[in-house]
N, C-alpha and C. Protein backbone atom coordinates (compact mmCIF):
# COMPACT_ATOMS: atom_id res chain seq x y z
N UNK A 1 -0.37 -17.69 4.81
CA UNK A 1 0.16 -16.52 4.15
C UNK A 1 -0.21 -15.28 4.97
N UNK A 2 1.05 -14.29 5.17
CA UNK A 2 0.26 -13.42 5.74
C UNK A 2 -0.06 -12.15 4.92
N UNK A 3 -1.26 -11.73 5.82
CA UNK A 3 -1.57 -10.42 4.99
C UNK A 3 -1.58 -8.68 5.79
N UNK A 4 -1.37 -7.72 4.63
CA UNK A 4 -0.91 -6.39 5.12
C UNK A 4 -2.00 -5.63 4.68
N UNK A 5 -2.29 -4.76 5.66
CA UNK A 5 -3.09 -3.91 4.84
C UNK A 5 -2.22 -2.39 4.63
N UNK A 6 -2.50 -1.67 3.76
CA UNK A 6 -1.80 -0.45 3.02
C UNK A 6 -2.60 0.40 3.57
N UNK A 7 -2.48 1.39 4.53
CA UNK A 7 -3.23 2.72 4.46
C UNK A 7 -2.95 3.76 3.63
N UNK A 8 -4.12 4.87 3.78
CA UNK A 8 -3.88 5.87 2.95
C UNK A 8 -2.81 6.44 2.48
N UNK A 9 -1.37 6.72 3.31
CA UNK A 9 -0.37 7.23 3.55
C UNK A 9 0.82 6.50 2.82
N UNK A 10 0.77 4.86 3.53
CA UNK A 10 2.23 4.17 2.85
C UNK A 10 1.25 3.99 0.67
N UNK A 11 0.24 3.54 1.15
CA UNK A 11 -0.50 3.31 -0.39
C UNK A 11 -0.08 4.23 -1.40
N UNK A 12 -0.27 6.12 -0.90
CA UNK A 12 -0.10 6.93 -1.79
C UNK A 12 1.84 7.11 -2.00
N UNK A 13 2.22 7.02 -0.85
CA UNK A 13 4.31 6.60 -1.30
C UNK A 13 4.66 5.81 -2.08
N UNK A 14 3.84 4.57 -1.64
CA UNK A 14 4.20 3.60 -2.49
C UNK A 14 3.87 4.26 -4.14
N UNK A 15 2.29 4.57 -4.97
CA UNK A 15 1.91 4.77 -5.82
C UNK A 15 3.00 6.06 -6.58
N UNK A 16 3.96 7.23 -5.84
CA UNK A 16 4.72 7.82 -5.95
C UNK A 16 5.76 7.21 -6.23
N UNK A 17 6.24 6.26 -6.06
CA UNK A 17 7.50 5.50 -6.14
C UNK A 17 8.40 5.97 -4.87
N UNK A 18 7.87 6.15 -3.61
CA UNK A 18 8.92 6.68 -2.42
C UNK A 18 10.00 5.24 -2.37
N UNK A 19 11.37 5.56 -2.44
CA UNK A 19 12.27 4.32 -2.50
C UNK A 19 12.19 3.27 -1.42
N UNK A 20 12.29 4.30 0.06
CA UNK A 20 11.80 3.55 1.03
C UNK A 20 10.71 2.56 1.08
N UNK A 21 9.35 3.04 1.00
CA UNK A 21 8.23 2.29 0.76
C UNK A 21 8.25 1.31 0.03
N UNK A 22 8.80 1.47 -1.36
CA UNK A 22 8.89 0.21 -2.82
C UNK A 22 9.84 -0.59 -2.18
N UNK A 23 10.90 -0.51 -0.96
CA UNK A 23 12.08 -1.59 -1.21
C UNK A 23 11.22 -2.62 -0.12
N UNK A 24 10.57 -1.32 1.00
CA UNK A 24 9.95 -2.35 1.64
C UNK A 24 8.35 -3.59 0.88
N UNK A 25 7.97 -2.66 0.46
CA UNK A 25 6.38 -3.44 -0.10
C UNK A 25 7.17 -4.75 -0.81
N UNK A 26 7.97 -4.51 -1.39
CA UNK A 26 8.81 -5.71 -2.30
C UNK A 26 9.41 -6.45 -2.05
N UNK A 27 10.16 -6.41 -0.45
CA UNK A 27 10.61 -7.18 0.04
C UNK A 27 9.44 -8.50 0.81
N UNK A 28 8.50 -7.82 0.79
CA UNK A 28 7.62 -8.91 0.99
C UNK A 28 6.07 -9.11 0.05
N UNK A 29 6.90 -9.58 -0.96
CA UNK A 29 6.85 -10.37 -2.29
C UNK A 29 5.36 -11.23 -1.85
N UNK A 30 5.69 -12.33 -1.16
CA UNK A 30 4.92 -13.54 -0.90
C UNK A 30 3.97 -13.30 0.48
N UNK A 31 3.29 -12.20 0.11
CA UNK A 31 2.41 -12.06 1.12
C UNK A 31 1.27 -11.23 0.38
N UNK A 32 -0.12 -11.06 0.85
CA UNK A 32 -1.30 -10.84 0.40
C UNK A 32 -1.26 -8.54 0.84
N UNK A 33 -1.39 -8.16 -0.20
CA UNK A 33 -1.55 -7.01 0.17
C UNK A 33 -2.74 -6.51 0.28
N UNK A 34 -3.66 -6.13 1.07
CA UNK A 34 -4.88 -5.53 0.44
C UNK A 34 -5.10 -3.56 1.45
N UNK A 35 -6.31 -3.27 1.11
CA UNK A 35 -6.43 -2.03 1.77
C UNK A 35 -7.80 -1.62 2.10
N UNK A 36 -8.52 -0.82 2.38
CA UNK A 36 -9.39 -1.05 3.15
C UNK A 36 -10.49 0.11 1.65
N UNK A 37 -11.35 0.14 2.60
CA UNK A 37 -12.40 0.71 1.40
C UNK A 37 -12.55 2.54 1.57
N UNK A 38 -12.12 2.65 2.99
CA UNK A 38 -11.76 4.06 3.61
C UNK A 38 -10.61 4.56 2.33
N UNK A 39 -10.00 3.97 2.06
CA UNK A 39 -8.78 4.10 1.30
C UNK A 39 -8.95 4.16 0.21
N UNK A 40 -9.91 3.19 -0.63
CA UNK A 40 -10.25 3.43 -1.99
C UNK A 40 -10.77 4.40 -1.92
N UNK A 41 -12.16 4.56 -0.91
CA UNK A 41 -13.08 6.47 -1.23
C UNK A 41 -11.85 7.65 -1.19
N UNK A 42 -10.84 7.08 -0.09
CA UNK A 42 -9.67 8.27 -0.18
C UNK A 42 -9.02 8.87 -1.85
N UNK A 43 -8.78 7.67 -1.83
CA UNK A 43 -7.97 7.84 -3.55
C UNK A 43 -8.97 8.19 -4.45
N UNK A 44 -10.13 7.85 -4.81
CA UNK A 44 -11.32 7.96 -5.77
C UNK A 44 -11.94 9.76 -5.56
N UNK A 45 -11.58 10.04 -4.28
CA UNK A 45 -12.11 11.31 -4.10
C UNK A 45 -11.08 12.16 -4.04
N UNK A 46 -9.97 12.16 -3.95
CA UNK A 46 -8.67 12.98 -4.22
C UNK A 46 -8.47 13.34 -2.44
């Protein structure tokens, strides 16, 4: 299976609903998404 990681940037489009971003993240359904921990302190700290 492969896996993606989400940075700060596509993570917060995606969480916006950017159309681009959602058609892509969704088109690959059957794959492992994860993101890094830089990214959680990003989001957790605004």
């Amino acid at each position: 299976m492969k896996r993606y990681v989400l940075d700060t940037d596509i993570l917060r489009l995606f969480q916006e609903g950017h159309e681009a971003v959602c058609q892509r993240i969704c088109a690959h359904a059957l794959v492992e998404l994860a993101t890094t921990v830089i990214t959680v302190e990003e989001q957790l700290s605004g």
